[in-house]
C-alpha atoms as a PDB file:
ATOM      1  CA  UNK A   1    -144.783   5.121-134.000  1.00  0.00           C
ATOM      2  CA  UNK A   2    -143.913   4.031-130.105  1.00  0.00           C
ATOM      3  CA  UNK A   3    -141.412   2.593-129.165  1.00  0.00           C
ATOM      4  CA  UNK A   4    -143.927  -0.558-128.389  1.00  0.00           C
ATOM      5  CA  UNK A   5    -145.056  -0.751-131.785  1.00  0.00           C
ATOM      6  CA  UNK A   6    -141.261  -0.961-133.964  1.00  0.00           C
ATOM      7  CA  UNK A   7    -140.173  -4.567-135.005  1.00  0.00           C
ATOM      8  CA  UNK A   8    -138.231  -6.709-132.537  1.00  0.00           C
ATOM      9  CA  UNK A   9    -135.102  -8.093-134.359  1.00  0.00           C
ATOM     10  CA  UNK A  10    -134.597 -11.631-134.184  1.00  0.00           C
ATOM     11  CA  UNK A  11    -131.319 -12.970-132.281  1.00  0.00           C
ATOM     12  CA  UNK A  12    -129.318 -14.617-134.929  1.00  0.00           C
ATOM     13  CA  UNK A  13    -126.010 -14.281-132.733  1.00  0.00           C
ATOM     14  CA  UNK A  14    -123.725 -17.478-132.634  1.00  0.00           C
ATOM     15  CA  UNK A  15    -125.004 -17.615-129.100  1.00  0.00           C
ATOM     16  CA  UNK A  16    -128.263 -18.593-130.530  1.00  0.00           C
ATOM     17  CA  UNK A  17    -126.625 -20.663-133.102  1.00  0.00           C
ATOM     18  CA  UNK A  18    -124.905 -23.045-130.862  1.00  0.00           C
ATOM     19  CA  UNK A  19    -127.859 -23.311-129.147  1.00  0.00           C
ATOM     20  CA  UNK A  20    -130.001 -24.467-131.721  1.00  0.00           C
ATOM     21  CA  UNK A  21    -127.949 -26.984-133.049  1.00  0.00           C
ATOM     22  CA  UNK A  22    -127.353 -29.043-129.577  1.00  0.00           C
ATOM     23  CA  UNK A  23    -130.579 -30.825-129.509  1.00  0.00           C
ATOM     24  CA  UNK A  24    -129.596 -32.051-132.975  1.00  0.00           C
ATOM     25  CA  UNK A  25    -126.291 -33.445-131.737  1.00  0.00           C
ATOM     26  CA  UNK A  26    -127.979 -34.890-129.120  1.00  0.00           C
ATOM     27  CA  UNK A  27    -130.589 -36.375-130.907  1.00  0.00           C
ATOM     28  CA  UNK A  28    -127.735 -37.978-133.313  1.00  0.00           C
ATOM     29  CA  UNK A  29    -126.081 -39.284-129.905  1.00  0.00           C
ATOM     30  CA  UNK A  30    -128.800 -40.923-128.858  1.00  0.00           C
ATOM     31  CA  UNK A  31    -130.128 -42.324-132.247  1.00  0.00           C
ATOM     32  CA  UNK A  32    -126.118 -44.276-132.000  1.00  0.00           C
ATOM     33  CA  UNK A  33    -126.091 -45.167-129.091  1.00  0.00           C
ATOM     34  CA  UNK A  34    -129.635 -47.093-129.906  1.00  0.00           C
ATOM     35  CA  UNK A  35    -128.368 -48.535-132.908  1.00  0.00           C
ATOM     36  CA  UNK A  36    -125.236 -49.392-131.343  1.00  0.00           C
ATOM     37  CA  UNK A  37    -127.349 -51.255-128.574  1.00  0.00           C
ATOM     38  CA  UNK A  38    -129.834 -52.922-131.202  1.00  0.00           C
ATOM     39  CA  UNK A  39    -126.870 -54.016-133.029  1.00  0.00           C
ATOM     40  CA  UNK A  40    -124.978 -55.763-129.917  1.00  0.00           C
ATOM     41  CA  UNK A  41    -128.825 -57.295-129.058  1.00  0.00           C
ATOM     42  CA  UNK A  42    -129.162 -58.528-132.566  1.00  0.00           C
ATOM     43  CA  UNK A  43    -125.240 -60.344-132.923  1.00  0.00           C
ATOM     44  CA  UNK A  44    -126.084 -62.089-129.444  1.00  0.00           C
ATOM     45  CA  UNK A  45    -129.581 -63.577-130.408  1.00  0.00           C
ATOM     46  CA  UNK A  46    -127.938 -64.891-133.850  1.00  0.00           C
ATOM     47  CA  UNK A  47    -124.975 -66.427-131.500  1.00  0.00           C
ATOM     48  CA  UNK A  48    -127.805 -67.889-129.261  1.00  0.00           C
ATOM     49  CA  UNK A  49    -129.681 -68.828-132.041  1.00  0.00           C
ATOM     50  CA  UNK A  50    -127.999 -70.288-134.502  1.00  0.00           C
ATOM     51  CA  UNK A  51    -127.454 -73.970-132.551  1.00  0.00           C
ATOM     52  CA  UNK A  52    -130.974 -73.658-132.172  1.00  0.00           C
ATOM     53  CA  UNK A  53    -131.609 -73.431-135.556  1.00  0.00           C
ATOM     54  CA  UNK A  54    -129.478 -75.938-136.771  1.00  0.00           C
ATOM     55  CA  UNK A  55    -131.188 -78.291-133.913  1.00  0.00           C
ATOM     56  CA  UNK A  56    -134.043 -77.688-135.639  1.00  0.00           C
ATOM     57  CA  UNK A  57    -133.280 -78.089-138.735  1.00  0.00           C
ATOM     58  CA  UNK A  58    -131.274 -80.696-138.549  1.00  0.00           C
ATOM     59  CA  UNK A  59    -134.506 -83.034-137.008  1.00  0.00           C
ATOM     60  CA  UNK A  60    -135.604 -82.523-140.966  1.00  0.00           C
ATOM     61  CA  UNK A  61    -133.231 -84.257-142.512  1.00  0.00           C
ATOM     62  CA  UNK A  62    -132.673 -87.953-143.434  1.00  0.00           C
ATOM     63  CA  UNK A  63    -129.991 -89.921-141.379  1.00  0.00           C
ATOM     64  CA  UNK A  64    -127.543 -90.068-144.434  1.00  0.00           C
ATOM     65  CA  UNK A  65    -127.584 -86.651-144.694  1.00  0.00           C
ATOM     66  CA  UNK A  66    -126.324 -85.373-140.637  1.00  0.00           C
ATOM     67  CA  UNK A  67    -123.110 -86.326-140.716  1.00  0.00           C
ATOM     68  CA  UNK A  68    -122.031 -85.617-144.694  1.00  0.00           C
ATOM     69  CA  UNK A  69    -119.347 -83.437-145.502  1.00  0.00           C
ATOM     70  CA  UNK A  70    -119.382 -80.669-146.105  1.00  0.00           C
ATOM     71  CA  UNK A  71    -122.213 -80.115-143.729  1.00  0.00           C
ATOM     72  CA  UNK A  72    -124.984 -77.601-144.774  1.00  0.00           C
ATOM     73  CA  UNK A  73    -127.366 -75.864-142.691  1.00  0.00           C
ATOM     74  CA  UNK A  74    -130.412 -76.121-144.983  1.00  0.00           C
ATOM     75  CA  UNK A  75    -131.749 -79.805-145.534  1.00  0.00           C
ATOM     76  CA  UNK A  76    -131.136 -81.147-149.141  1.00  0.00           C
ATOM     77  CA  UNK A  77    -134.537 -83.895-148.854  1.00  0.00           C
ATOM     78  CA  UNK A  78    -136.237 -82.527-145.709  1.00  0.00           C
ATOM     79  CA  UNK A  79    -138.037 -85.089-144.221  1.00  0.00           C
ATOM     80  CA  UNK A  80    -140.578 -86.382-141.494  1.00  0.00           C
ATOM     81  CA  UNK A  81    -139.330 -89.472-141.014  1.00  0.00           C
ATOM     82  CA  UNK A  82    -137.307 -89.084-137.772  1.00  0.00           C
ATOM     83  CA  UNK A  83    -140.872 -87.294-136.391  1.00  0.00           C
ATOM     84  CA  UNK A  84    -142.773 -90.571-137.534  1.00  0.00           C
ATOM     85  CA  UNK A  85    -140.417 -92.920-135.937  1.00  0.00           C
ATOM     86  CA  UNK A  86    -139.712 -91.115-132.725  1.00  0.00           C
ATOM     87  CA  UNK A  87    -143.893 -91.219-132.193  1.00  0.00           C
ATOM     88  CA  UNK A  88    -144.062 -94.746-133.292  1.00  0.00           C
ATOM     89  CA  UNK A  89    -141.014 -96.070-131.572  1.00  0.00           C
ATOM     90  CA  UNK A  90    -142.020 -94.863-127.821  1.00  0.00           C
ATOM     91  CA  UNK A  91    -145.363 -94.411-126.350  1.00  0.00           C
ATOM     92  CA  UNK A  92    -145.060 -90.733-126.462  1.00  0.00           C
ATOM     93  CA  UNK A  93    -148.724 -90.028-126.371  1.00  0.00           C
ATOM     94  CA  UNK A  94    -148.724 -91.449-122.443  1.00  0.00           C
ATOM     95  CA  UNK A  95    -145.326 -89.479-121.971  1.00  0.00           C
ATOM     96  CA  UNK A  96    -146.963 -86.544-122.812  1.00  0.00           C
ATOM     97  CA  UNK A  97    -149.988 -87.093-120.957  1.00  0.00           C
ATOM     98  CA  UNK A  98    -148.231 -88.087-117.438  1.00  0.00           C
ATOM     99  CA  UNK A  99    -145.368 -84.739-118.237  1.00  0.00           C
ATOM    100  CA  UNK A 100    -148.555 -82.657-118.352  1.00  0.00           C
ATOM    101  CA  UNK A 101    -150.618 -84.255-114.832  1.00  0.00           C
ATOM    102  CA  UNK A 102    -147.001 -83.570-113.337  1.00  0.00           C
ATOM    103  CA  UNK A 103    -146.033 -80.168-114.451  1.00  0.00           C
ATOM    104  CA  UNK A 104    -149.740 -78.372-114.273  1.00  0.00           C
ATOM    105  CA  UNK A 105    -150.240 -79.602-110.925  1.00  0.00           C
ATOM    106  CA  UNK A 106    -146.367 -78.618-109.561  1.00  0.00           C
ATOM    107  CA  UNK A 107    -147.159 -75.037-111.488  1.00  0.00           C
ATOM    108  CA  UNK A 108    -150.160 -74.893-109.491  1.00  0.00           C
ATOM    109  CA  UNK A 109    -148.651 -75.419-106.727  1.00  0.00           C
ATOM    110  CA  UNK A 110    -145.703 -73.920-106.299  1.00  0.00           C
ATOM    111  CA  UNK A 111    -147.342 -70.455-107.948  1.00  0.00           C
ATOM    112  CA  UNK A 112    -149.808 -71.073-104.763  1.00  0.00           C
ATOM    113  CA  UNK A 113    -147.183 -71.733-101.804  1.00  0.00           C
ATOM    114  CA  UNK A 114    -144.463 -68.802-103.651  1.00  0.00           C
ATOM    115  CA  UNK A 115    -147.133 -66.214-103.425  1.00  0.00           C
ATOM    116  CA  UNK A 116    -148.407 -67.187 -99.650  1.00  0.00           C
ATOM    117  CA  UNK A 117    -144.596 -67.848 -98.525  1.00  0.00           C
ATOM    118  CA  UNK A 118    -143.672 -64.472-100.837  1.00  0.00           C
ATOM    119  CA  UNK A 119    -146.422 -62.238 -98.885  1.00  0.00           C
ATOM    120  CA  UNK A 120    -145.857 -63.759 -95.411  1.00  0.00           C
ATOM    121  CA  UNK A 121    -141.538 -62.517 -95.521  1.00  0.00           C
ATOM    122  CA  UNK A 122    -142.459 -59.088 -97.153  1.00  0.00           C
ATOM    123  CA  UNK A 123    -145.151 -57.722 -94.951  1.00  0.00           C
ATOM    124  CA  UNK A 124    -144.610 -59.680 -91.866  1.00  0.00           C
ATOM    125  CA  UNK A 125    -141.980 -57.809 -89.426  1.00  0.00           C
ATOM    126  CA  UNK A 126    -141.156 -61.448 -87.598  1.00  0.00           C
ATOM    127  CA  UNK A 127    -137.594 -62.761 -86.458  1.00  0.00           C
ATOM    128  CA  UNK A 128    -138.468 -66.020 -86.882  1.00  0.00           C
ATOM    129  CA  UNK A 129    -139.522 -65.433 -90.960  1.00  0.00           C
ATOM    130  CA  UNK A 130    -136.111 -63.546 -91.625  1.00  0.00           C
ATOM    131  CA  UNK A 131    -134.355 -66.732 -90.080  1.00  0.00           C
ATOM    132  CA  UNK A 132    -136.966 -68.767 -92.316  1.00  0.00           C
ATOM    133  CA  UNK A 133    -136.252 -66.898 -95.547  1.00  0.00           C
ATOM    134  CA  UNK A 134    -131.993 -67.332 -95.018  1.00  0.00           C
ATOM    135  CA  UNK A 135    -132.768 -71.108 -94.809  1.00  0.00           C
ATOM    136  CA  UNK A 136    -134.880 -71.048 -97.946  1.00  0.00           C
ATOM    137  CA  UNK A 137    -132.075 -68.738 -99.583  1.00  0.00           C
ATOM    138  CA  UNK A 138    -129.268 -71.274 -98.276  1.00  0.00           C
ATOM    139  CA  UNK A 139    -130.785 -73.981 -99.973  1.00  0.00           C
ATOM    140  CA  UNK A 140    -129.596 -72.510-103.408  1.00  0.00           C
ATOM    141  CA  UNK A 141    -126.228 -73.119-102.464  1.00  0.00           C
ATOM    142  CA  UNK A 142    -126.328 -76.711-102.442  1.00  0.00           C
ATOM    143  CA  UNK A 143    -126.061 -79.062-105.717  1.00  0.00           C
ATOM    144  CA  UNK A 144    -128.807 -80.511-106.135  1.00  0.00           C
ATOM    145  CA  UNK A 145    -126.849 -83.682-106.183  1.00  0.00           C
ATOM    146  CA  UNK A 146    -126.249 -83.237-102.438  1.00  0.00           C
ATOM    147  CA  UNK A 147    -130.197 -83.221-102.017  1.00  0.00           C
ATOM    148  CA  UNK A 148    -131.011 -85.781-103.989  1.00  0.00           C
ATOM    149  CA  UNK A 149    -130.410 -88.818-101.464  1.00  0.00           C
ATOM    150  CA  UNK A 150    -131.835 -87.532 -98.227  1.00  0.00           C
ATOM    151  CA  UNK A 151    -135.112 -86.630-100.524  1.00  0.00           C
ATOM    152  CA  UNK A 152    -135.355 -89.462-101.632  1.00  0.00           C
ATOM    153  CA  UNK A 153    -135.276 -91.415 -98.620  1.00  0.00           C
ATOM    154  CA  UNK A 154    -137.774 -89.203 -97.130  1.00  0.00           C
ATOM    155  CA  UNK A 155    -140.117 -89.528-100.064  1.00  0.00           C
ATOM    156  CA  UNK A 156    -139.758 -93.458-100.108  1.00  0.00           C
ATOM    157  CA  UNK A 157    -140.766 -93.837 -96.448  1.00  0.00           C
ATOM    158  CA  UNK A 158    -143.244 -91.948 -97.015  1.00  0.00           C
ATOM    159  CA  UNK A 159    -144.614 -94.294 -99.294  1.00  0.00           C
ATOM    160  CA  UNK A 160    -144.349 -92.215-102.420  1.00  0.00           C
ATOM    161  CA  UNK A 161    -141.962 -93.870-104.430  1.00  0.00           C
ATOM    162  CA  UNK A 162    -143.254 -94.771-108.262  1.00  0.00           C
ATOM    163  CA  UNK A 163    -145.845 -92.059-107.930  1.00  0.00           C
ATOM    164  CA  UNK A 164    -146.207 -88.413-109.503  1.00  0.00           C
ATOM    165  CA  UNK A 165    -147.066 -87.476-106.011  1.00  0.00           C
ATOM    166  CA  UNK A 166    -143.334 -88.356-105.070  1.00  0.00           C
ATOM    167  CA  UNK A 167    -142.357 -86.242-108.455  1.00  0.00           C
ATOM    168  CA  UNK A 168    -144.416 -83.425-107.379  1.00  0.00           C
ATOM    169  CA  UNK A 169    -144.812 -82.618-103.387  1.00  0.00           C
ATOM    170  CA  UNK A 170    -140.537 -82.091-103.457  1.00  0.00           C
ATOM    171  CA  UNK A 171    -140.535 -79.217-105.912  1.00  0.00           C
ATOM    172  CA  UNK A 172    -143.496 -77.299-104.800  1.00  0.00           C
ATOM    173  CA  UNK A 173    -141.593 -74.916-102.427  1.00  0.00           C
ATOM    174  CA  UNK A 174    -138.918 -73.249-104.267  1.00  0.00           C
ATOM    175  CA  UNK A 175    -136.228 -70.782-103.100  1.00  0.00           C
ATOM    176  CA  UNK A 176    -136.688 -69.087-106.653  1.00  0.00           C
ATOM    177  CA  UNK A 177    -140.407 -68.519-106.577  1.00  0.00           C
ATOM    178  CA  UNK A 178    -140.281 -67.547-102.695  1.00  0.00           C
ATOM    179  CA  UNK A 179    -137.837 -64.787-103.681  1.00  0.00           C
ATOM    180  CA  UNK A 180    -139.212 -63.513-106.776  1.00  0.00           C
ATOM    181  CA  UNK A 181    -142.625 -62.968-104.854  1.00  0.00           C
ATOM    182  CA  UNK A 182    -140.876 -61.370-101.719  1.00  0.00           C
ATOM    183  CA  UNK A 183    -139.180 -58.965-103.574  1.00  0.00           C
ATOM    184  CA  UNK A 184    -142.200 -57.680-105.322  1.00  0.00           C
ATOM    185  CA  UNK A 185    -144.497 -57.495-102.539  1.00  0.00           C
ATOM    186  CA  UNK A 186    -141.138 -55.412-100.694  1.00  0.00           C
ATOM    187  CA  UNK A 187    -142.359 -52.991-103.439  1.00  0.00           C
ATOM    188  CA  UNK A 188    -146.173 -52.661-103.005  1.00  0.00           C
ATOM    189  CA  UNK A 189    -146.498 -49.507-100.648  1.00  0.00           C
ATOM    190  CA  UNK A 190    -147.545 -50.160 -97.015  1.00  0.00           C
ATOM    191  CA  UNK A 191    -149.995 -47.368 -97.093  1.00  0.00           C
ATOM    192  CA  UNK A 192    -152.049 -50.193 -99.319  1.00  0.00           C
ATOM    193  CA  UNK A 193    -152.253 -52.442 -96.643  1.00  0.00           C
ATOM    194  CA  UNK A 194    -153.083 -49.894 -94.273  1.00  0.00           C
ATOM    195  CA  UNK A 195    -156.067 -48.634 -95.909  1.00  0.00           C
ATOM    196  CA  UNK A 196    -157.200 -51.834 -96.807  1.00  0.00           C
ATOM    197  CA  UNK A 197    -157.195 -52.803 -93.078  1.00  0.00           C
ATOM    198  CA  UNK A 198    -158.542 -49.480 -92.024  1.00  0.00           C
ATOM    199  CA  UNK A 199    -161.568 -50.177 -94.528  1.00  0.00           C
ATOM    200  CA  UNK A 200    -162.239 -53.015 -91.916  1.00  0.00           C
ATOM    201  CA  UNK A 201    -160.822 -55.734 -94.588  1.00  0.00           C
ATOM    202  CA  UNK A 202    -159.376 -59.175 -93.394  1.00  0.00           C
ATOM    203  CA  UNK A 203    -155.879 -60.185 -94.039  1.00  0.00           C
ATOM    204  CA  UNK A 204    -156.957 -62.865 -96.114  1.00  0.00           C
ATOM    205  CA  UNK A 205    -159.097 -60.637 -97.788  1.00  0.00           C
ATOM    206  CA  UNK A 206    -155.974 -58.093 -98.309  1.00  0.00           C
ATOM    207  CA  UNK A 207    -153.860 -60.551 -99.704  1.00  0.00           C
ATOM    208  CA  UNK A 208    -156.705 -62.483-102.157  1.00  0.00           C
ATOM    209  CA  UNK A 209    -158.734 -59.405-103.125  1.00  0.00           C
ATOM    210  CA  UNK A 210    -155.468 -56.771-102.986  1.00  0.00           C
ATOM    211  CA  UNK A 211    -151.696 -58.547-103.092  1.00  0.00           C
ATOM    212  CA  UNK A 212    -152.625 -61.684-105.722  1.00  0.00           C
ATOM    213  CA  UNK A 213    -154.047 -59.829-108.833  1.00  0.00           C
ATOM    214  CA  UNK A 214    -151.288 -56.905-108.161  1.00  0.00           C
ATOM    215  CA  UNK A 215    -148.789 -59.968-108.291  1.00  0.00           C
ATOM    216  CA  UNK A 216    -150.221 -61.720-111.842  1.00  0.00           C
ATOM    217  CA  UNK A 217    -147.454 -60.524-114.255  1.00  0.00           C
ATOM    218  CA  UNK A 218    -145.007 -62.778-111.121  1.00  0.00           C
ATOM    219  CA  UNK A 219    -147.032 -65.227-110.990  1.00  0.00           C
ATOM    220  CA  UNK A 220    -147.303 -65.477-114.912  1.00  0.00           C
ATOM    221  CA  UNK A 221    -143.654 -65.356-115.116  1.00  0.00           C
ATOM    222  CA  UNK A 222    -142.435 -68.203-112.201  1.00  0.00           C
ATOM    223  CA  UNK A 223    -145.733 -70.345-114.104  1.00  0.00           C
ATOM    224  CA  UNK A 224    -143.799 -70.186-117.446  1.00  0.00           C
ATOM    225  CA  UNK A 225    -140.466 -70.730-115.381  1.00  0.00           C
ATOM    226  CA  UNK A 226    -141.958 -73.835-113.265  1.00  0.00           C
ATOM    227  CA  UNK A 227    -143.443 -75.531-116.089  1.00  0.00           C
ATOM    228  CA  UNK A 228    -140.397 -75.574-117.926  1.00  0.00           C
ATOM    229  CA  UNK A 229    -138.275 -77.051-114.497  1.00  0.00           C
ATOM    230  CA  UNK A 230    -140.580 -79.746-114.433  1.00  0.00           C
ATOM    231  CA  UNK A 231    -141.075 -80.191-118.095  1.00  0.00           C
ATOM    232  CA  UNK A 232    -137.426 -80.269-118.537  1.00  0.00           C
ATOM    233  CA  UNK A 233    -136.132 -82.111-115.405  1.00  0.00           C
ATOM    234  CA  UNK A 234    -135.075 -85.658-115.926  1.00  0.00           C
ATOM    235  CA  UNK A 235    -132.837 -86.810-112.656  1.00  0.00           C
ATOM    236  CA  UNK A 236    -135.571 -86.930-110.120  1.00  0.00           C
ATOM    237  CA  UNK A 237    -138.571 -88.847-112.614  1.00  0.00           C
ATOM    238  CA  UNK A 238    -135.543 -91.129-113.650  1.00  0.00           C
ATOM    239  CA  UNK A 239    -135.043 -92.268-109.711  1.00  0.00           C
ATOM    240  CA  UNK A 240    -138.538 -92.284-108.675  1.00  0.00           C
ATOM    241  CA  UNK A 241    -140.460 -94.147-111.312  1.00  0.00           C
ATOM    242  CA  UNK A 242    -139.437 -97.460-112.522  1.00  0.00           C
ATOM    243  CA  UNK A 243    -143.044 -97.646-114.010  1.00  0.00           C
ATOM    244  CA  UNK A 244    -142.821 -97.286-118.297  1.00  0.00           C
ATOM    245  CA  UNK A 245    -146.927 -96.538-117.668  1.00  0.00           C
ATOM    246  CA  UNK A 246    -145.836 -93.099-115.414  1.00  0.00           C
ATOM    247  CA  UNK A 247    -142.517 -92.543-117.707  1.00  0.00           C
ATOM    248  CA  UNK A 248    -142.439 -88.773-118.610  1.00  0.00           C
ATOM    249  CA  UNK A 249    -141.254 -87.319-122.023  1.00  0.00           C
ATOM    250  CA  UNK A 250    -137.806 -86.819-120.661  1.00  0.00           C
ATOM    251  CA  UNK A 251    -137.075 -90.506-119.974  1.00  0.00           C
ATOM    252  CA  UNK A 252    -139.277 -91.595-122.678  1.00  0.00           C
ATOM    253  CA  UNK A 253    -136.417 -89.631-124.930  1.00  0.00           C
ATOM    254  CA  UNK A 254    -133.299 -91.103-123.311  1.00  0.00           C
ATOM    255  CA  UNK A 255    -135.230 -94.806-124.012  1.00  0.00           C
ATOM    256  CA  UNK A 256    -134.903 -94.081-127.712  1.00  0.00           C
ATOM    257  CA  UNK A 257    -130.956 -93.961-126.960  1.00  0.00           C
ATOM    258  CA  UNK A 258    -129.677 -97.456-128.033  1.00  0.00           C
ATOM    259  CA  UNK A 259    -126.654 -99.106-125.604  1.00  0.00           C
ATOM    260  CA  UNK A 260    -124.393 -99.907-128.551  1.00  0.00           C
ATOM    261  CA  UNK A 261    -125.747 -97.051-131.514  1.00  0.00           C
ATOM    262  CA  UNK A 262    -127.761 -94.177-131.292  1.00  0.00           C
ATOM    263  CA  UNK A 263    -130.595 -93.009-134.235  1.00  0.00           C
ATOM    264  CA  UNK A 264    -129.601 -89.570-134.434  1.00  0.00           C
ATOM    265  CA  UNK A 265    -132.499 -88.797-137.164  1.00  0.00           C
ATOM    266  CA  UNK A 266    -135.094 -90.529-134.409  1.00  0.00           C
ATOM    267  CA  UNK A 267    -133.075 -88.263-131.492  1.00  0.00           C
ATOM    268  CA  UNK A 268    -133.385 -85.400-133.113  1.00  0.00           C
ATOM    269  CA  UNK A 269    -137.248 -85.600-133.860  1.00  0.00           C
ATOM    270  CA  UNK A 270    -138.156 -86.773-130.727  1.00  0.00           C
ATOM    271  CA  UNK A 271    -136.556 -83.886-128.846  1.00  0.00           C
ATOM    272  CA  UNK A 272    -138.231 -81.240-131.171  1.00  0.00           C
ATOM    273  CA  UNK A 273    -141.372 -82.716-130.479  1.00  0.00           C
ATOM    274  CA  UNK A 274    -140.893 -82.441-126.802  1.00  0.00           C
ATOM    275  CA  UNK A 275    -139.730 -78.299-127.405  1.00  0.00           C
ATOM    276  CA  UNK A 276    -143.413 -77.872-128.945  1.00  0.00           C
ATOM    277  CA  UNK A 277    -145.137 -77.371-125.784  1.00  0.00           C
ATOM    278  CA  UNK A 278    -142.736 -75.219-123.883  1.00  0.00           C
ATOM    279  CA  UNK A 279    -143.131 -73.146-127.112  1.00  0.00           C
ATOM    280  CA  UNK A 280    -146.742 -72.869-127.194  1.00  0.00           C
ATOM    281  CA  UNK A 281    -146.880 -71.957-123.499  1.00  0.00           C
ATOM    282  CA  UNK A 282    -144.331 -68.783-124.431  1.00  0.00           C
ATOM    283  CA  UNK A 283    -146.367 -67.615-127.020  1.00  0.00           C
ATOM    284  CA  UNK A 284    -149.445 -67.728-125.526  1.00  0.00           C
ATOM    285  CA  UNK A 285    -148.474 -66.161-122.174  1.00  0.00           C
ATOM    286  CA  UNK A 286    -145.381 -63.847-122.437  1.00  0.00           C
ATOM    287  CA  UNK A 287    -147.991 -60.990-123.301  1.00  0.00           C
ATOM    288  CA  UNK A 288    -149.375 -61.052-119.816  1.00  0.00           C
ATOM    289  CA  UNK A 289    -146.020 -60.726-118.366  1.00  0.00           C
ATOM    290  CA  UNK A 290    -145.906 -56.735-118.005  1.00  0.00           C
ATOM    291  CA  UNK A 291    -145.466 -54.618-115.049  1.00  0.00           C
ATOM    292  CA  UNK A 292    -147.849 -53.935-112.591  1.00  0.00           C
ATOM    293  CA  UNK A 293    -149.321 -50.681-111.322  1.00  0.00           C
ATOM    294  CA  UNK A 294    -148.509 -51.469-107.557  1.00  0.00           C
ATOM    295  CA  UNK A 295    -149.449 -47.755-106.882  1.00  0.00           C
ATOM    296  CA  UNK A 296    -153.129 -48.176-107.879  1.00  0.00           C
ATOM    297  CA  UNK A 297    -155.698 -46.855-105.240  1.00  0.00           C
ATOM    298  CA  UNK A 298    -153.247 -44.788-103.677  1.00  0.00           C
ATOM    299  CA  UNK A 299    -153.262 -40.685-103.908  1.00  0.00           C
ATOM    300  CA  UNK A 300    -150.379 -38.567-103.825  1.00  0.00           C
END
């Protein structure tokens, strides 16, 4: 027998030991610091949630029943009577209607003019837009308090006043949206553009057939964002419409709040039933908001 052919011993020194037992450590360190992180994730969505849930649940039960003591969590007699009365007391089939016209149309929008205004500061090497963008960017230190009377003025010489157009032209450019789409298109490589425009395409072309489908999962995400700011906003409708007909759900709500007693039961219902569509528009499109492949097309 060679020296080739005799049985290798195995190394079983505490060398080898030590060696094999570190990926186990560091497997344990890792599987603690997870469960360390889940943990801390899960105690701040039950802090977060549980005035939620007690919003919620509270719309279910009778009027006797919010304010006994001791106060529970789960309604004794739940109930649909607050839901019936909030519908019946206020024309909340219009409210909903005229909330919708207003926020698709603003979502449109202001998707539209984001993703132009977005592209334009990102890939354009201009002065002038870097001045541009600061002045968008300085609006977001105002209150929008401060803003509120010069916009109006300008909107009621402009003939807009009791209108949704006066509701909707004043939000379409946002400082928000502009941002969120410059700072992706900062990330799509240059080389993309390049080749598109060696290829002989347009800049139009670039940006529709190129910049806007590599942009969905934004555009998806300041959609679900806009249609809740408009949805939600209540100061602006309140000064511009004085017309019950063009009311939206927000100021159909505070007309259910009495001047000398408020109807918490009817309160209660009628803001759940304005949460439902802000839900419904979650569900159904927080699973297109993923990130994009910006580097598709392009070889290393």
């Amino acid at each position: 027998m060679t020296t080739t052919d005799m049985p290798h011993k195995v190394d079983t020194g505490p060398g080898r030991a030590v060696s094999r037992k570190r990926p186990r450590k560091a497997a344990t360190g890792g599987i603690r610091q997870a469960v360390s992180a889940t943990t801390l994730l899960w105690i701040m969505a039950c802090l977060y949630g549980f005035p939620v849930l007690w919003f919620v649940l509270s719309s279910f039960k009778p009027a006797s029943d919010l304010f006994s003591y001791p106060l529970t969590l789960v309604p004794h007699n739940p109930t649909l009577s607050g839901f019936k009365a909030a519908w019946d007391s206020a024309n909340f089939s219009q409210y909903f209607i005229n909330s919708t016209i207003v926020c698709v149309i603003t979502t449109i929008l202001t998707v539209g003019v984001s993703c132009c205004t977005g592209y334009a500061l990102a890939k354009y090497d201009n002065r002038w837009l870097k001045v541009f963008f600061v002045c968008i960017l300085a609006t977001t230190m105002l209150p929008s308090e401060v803003m509120l009377a010069p916009e109006f003025l300008v909107v009621r010489n402009l003939g807009l006043y009791n209108s949704f157009a006066g509701i909707i032209l004043p939000a379409v450019l946002t400082a928000t949206g502009c941002f969120m789409f410059r700072q992706f298109f900062l990330t799509v490589p240059d080389e993309l553009v390049e080749a598109a425009r060696i290829d002989g395409a347009r800049e139009l072309s670039i940006f529709l057939r190129i910049m806007v489908p590599l942009s969905r999962p934004i555009m998806l995400t300041l959609a679900i964002l806009s249609f809740q700011w408009r949805w939600n906003d209540y100061i602006w409708p309140l000064l511009m419409l004085n017309d019950p007909n063009k009311f939206t759900v927000q100021i159909g709500i505070q007309s259910i709040v009495g001047a000398q007693n408020i109807n918490w039961s009817v309160l209660l219902g009628a803001s759940v039933i304005s949460m439902i569509p802000l839900i419904v528009i979650f569900l159904v499109f927080q699973r297109y908001v993923m990130g994009a492949d910006i580097n598709a097309g392009l070889k290393d």
